[in-house]
N, C-alpha and C. Protein backbone atom coordinates (compact mmCIF):
# COMPACT_ATOMS: atom_id res chain seq x y z
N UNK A 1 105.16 97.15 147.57
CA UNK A 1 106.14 96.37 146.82
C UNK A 1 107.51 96.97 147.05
N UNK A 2 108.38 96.40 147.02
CA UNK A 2 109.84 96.35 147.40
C UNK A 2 110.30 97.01 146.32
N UNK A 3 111.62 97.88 146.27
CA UNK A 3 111.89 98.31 144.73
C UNK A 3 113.53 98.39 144.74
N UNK A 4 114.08 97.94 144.10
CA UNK A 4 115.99 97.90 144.38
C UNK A 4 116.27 98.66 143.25
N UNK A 5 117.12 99.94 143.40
CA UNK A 5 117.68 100.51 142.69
C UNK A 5 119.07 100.21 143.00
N UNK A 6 120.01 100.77 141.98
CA UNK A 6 121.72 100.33 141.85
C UNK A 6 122.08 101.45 141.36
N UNK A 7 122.56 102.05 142.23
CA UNK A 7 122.93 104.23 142.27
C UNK A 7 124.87 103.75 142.33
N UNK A 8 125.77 103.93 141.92
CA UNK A 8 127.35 104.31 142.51
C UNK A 8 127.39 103.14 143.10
N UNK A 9 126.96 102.15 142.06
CA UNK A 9 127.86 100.52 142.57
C UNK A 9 126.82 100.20 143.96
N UNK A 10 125.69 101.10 144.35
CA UNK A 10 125.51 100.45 145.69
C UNK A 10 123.52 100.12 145.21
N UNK A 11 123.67 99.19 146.12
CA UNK A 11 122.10 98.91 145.26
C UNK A 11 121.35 99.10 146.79
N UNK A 12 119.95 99.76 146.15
CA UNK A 12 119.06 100.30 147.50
C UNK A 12 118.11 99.67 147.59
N UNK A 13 117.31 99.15 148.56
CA UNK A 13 116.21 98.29 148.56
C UNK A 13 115.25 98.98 149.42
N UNK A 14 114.19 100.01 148.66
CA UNK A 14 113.35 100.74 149.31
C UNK A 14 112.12 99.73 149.93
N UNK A 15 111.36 99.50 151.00
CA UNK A 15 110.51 99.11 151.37
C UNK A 15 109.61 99.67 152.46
N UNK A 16 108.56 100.56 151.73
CA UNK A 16 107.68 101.50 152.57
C UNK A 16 106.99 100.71 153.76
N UNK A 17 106.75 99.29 153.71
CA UNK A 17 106.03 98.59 154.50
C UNK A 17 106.60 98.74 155.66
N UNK A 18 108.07 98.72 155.89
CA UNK A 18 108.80 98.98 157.21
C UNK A 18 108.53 99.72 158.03
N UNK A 19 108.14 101.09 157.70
CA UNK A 19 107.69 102.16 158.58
C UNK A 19 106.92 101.75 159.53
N UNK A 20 105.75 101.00 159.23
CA UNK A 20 104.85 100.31 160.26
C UNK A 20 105.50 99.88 161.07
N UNK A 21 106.30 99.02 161.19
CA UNK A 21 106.99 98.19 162.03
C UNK A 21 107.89 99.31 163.06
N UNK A 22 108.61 99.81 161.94
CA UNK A 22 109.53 101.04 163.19
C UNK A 22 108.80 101.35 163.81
N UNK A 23 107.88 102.47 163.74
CA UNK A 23 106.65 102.70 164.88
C UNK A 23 106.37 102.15 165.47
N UNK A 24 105.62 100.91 165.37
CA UNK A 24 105.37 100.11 166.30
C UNK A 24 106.22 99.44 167.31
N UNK A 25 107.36 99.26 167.01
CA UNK A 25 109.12 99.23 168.14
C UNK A 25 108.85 100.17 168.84
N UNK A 26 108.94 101.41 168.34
CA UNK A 26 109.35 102.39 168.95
C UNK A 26 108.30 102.74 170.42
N UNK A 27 106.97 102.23 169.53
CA UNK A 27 105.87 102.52 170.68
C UNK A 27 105.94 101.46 171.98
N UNK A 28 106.58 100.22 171.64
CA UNK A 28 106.56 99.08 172.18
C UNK A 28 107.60 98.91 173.58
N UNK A 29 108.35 100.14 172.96
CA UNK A 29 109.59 100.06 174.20
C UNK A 29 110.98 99.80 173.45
N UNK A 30 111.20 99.21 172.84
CA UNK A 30 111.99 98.17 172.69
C UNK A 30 112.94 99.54 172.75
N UNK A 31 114.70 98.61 173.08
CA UNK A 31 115.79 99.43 172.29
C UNK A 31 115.90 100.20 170.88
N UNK A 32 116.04 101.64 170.76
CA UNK A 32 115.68 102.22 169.70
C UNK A 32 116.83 101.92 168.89
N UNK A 33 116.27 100.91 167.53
CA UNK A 33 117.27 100.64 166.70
C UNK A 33 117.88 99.23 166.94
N UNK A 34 117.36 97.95 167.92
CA UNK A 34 117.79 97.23 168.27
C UNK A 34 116.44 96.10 168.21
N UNK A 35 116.73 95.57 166.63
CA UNK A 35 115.96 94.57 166.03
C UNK A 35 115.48 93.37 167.41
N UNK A 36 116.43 92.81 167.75
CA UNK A 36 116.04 91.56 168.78
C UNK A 36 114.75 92.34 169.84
N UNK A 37 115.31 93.57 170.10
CA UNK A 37 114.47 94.27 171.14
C UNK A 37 113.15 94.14 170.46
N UNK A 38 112.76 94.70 169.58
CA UNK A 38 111.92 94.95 168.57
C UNK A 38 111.00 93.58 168.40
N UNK A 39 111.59 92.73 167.91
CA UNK A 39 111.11 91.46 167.97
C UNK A 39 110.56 91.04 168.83
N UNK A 40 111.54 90.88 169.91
CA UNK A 40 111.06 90.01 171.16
C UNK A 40 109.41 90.89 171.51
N UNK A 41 109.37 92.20 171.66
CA UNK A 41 108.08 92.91 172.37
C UNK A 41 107.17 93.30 171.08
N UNK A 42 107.17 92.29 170.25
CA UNK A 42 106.14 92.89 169.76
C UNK A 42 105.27 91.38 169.75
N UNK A 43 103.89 90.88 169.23
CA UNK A 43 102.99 90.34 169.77
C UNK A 43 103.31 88.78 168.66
N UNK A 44 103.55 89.24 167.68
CA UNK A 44 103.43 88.08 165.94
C UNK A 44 104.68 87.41 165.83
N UNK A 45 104.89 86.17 166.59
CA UNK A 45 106.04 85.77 166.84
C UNK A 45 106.42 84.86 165.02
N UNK A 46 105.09 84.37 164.22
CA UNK A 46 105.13 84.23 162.92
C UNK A 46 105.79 85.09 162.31
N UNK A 47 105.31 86.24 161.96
CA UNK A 47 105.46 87.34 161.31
C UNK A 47 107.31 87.96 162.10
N UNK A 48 107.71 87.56 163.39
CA UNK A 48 108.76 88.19 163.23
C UNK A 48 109.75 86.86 163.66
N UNK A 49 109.38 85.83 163.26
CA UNK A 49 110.38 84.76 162.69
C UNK A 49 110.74 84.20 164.15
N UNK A 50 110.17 84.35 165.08
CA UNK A 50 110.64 83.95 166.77
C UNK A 50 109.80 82.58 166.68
N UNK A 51 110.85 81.80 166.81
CA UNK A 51 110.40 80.30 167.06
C UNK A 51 110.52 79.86 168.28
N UNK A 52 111.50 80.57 169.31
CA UNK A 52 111.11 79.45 170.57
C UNK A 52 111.03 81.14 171.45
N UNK A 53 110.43 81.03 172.27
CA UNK A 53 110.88 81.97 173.85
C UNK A 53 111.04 81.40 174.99
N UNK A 54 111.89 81.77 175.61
CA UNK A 54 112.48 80.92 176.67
C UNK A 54 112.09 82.48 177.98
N UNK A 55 112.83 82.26 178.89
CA UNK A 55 112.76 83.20 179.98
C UNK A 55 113.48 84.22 180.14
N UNK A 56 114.79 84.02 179.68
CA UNK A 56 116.30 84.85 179.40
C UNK A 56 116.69 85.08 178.16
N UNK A 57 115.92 83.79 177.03
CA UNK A 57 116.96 83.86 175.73
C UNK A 57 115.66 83.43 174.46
N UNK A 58 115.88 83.85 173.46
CA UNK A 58 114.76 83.47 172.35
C UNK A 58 115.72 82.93 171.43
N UNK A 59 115.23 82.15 170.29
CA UNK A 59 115.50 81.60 169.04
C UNK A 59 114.83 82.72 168.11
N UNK A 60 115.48 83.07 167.30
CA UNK A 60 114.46 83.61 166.25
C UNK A 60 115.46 83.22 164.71
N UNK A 61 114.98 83.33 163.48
CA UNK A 61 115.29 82.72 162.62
C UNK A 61 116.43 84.04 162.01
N UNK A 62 117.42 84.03 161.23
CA UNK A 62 118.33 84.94 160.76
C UNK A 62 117.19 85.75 159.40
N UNK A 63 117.00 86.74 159.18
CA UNK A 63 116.16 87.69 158.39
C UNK A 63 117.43 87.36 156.76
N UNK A 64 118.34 87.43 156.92
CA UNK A 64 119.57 87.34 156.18
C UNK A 64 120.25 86.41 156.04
N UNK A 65 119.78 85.04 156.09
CA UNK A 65 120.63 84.04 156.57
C UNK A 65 121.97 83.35 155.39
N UNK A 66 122.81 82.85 155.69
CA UNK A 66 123.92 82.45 155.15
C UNK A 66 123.86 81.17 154.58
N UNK A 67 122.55 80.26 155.64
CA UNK A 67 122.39 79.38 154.51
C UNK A 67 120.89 79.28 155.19
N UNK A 68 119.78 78.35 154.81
CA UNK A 68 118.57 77.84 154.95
C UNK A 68 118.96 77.30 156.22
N UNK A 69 117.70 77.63 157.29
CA UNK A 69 117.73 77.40 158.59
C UNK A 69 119.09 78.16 159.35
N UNK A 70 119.33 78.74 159.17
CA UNK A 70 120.08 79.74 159.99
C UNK A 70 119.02 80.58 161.57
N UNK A 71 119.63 80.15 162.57
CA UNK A 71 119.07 80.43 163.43
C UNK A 71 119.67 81.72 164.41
N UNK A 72 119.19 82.49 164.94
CA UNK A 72 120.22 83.26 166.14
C UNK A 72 119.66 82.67 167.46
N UNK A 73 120.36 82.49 168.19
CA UNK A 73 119.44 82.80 170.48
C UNK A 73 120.48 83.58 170.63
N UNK A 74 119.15 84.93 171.09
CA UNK A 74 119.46 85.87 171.94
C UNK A 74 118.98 86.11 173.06
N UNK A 75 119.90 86.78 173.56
CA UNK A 75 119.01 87.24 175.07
C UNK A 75 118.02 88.24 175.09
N UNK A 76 117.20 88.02 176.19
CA UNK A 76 116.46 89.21 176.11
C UNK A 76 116.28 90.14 176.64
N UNK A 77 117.33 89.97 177.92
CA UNK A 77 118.09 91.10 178.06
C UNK A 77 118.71 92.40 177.18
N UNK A 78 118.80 93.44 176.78
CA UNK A 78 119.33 94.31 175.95
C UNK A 78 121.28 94.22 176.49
N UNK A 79 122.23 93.79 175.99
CA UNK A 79 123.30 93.75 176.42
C UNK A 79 124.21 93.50 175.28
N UNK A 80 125.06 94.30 174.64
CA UNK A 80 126.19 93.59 173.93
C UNK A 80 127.39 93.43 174.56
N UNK A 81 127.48 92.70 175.74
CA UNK A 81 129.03 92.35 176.25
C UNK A 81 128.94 91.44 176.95
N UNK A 82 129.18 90.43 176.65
CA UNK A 82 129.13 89.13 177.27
C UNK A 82 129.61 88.76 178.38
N UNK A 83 130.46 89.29 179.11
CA UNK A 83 131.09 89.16 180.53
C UNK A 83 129.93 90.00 181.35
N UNK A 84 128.79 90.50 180.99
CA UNK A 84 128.03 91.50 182.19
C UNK A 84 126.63 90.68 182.31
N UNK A 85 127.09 89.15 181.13
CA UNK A 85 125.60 87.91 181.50
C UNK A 85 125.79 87.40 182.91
N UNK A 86 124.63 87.31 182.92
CA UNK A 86 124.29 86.44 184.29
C UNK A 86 124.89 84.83 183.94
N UNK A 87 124.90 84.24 184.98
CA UNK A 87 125.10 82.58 184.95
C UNK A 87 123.82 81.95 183.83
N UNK A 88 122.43 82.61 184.87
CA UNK A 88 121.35 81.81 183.81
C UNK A 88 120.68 82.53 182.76
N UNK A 89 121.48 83.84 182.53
CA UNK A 89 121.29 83.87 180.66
C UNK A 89 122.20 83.00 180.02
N UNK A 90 123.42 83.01 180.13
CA UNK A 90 124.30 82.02 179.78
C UNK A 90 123.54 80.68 179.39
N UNK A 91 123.22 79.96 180.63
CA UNK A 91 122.89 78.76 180.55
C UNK A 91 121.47 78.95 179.65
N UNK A 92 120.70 79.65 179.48
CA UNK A 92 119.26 79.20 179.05
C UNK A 92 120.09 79.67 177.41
N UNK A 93 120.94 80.37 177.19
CA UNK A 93 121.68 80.58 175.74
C UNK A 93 121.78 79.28 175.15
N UNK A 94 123.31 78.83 176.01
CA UNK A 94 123.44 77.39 175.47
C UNK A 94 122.12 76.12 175.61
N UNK A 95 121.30 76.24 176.22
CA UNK A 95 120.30 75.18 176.31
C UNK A 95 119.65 75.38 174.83
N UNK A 96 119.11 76.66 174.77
CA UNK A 96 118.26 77.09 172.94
C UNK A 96 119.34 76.77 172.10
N UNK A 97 120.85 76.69 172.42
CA UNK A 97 121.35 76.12 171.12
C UNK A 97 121.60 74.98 170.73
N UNK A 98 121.44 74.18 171.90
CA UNK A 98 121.75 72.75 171.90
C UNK A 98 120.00 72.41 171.03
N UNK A 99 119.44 72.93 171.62
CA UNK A 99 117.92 72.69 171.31
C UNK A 99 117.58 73.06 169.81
N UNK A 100 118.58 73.89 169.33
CA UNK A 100 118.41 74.85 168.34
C UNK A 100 118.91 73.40 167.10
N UNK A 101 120.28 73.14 167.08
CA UNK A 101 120.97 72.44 166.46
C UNK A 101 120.02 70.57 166.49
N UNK A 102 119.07 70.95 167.30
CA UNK A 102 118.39 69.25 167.24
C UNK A 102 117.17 69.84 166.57
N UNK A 103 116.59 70.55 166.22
CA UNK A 103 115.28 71.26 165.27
C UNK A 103 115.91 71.14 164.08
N UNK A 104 116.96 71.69 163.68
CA UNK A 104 117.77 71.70 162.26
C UNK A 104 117.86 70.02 162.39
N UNK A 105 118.63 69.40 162.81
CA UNK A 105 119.09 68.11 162.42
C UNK A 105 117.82 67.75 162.34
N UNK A 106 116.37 67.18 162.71
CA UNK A 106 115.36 66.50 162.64
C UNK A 106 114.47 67.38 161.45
N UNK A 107 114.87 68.50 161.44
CA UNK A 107 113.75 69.22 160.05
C UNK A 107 115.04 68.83 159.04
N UNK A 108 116.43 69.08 158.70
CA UNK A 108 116.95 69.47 157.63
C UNK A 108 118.13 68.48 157.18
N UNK A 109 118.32 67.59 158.39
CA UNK A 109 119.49 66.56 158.16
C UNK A 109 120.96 67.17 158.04
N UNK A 110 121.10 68.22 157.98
CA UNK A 110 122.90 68.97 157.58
C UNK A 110 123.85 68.29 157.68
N UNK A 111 124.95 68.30 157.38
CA UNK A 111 126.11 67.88 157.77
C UNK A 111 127.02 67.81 158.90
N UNK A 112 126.64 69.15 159.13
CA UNK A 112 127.72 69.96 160.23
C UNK A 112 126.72 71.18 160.75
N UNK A 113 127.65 72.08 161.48
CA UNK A 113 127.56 73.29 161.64
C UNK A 113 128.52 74.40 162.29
N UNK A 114 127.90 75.60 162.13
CA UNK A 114 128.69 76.64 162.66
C UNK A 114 128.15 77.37 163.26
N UNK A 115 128.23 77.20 164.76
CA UNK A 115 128.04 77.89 165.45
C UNK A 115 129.15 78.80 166.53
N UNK A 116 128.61 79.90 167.03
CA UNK A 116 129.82 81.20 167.07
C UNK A 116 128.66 82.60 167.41
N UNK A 117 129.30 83.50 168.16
CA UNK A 117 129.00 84.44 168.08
C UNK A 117 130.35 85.62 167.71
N UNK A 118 129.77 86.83 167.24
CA UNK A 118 130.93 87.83 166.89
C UNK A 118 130.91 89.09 167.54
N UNK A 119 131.92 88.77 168.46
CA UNK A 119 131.69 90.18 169.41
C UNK A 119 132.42 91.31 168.97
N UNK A 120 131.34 92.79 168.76
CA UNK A 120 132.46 93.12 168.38
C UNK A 120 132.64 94.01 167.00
N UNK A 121 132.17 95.27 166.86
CA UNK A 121 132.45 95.08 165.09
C UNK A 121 133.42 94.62 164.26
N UNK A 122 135.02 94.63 164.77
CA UNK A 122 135.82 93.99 164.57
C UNK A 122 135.56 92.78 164.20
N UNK A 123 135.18 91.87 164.88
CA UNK A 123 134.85 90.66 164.90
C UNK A 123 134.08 90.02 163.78
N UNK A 124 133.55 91.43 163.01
CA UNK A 124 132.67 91.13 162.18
C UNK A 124 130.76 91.13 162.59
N UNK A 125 130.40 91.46 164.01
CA UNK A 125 129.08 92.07 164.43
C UNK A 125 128.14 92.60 163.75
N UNK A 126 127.04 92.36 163.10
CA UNK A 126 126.40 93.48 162.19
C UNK A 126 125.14 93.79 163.23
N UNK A 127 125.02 93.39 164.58
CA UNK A 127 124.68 93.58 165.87
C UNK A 127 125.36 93.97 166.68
N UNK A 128 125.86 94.74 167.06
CA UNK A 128 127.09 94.40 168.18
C UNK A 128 126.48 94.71 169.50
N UNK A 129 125.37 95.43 169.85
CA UNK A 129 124.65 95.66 170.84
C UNK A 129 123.51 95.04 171.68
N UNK A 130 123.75 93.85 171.11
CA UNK A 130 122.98 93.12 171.66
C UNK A 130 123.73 91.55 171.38
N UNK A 131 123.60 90.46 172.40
CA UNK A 131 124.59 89.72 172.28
C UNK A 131 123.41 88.85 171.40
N UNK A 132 124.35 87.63 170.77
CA UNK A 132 123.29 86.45 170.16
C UNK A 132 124.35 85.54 169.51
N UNK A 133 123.94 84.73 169.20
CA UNK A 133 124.88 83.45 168.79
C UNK A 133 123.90 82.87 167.56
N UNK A 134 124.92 82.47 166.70
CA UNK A 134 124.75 82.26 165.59
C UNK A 134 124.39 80.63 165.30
N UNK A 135 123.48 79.55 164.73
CA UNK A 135 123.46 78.64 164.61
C UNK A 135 123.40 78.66 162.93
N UNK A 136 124.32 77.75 162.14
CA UNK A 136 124.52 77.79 160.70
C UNK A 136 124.14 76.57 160.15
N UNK A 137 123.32 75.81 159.81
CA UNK A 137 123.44 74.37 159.34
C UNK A 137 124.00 74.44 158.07
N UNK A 138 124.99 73.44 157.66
CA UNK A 138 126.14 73.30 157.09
C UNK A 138 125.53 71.90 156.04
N UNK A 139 126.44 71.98 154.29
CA UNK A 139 125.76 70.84 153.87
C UNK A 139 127.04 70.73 153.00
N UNK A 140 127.64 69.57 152.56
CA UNK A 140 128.94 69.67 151.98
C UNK A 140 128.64 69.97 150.58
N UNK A 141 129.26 71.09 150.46
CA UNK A 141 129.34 71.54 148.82
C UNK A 141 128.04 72.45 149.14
N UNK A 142 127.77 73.23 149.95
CA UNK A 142 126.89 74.69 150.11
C UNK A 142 127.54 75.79 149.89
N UNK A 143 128.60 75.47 149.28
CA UNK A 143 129.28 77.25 148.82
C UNK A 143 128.99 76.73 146.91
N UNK A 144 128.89 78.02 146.49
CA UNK A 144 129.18 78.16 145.26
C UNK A 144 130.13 79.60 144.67
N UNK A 145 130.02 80.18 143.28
CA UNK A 145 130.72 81.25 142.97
C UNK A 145 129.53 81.94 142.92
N UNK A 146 127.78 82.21 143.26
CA UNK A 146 127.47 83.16 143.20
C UNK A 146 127.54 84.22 144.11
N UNK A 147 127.67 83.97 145.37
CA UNK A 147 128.09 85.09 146.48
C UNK A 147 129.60 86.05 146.18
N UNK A 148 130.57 85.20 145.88
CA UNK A 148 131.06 86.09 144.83
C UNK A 148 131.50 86.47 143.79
N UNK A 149 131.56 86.01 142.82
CA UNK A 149 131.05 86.81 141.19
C UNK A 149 129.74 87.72 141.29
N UNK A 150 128.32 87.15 141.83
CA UNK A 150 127.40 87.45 141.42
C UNK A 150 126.60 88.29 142.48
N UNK A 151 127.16 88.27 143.32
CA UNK A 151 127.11 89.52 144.41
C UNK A 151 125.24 88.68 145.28
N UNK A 152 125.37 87.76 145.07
CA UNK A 152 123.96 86.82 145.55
C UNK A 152 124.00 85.66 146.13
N UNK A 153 123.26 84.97 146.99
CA UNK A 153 123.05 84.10 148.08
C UNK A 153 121.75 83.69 147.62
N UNK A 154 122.03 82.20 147.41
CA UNK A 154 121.15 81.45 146.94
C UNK A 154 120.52 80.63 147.58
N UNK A 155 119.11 80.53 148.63
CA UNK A 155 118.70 80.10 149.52
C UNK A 155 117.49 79.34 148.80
N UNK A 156 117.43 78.01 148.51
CA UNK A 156 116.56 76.68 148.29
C UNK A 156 115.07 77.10 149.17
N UNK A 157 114.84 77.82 150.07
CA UNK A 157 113.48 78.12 150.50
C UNK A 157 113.22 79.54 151.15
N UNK A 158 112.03 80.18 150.92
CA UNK A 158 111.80 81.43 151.64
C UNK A 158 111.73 80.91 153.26
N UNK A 159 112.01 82.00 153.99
CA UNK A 159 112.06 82.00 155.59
C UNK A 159 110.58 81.76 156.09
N UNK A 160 109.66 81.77 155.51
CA UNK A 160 108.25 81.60 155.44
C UNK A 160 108.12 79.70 155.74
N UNK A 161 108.87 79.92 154.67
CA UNK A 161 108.71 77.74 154.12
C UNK A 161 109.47 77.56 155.69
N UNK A 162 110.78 77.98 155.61
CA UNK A 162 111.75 77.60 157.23
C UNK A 162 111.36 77.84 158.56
N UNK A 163 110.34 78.72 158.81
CA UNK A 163 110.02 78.62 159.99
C UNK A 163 108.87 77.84 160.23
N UNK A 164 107.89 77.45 158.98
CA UNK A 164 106.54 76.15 159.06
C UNK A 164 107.23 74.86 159.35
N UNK A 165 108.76 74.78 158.55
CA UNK A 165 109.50 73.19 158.78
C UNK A 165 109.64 72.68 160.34
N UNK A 166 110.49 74.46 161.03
CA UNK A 166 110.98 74.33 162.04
C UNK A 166 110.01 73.88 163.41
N UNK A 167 108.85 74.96 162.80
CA UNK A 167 107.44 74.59 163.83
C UNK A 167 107.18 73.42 163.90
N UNK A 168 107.30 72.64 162.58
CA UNK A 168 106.57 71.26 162.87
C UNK A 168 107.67 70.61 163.20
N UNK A 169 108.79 70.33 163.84
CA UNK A 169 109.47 69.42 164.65
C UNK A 169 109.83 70.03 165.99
N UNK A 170 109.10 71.44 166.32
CA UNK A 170 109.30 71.88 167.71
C UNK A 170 108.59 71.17 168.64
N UNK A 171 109.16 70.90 169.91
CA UNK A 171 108.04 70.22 170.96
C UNK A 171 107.12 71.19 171.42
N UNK A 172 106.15 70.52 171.95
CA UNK A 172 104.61 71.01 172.14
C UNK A 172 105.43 72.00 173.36
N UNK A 173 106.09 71.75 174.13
CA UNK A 173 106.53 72.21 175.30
C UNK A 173 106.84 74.04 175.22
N UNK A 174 107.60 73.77 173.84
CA UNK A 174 107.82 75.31 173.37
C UNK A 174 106.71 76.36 172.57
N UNK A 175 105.69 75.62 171.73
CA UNK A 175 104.75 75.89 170.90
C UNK A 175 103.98 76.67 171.93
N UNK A 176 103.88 76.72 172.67
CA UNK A 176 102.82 76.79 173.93
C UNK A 176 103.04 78.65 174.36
N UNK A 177 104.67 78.76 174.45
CA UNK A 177 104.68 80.11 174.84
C UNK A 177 105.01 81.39 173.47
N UNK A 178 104.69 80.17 172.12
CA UNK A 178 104.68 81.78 170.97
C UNK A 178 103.61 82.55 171.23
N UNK A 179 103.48 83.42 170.64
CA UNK A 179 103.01 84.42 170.35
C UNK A 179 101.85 84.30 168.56
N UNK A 180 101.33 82.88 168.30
CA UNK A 180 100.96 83.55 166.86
C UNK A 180 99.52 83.73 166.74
């Protein structure tokens, strides 16, 4: 069980279950400390929220997302600098996002969206070492005052419920190379 303490204004969210997982990265290869890495090589594409794999670039769902259905494609390449992509990471990027933004519209209807990547800690990066682009589905009047007064983000479904929605309007074409 998860346990949040609030020490000097900063609140801690202990979760022993993690350890498993680090280890298992670590044994796996991946970049040490580099979640996408982590993800991509490990086997439970359910369990680590990866909805599409492509050849160069994956979809996987935001762990933190900003709103419901928040998506990232990253490469799977290990790279945070975008001028050292190839032509067809590039292109298989933008293809998962075009692809990305038609899964949201047919599971969730949105309004809009925001899509963007942030290079960069400057930029605002809470990755910066690995590149990825952000897909946001957007709904008019999705802000409120609890993010800030109330220091909370109010998400209408667990990431559990969002990645069963997303599965069931993925084409068979992609279903084929998860992992579950």
């Amino acid at each position: 069980m998860d346990v949040a303490l609030r020490s000097g204004g900063v609140e801690r969210l202990w979760a022993p279950w993690r350890m498993g997982y680090i280890e298992r990265a670590v044994k796996s290869g991946a970049k040490e400390g580099c979640v996408f890495c982590e993800k991509f090589n490990e086997s439970d594409d359910r369990r680590n929220l990866i909805l599409i794999r492509g050849r160069r670039a994956f979809v996987v769902l935001n762990a933190f997302p900003y709103n419901t259905g928040h998506l990232m494609v990253a490469t799977v390449r290990h790279t945070g600098d975008i001028t050292r992509l190839r032509d067809d990471e590039l292109t298989e990027m933008m293809e998962l996002t075009r692809l990305s933004v038609g899964l949201l519209n047919r599971a969730y209807r949105p309004s809009g969206f925001n899509v963007g990547m942030n290079l960069g800690k400057a930029a605002g990066a809470g990755i910066e070492d690995h590149i990825h682009m952000h897909v946001v589905p957007r709904w008019v009047g999705d802000t409120n005052f609890m993010p800030v007064i109330g220091e909370t983000k109010i998400l209408p479904e667990l990431l559990n419920g969002t990645y069963e929605r997303l599965l069931g309007v993925l084409p068979e074409q992609f279903r084929k190379n998860l992992r579950l």
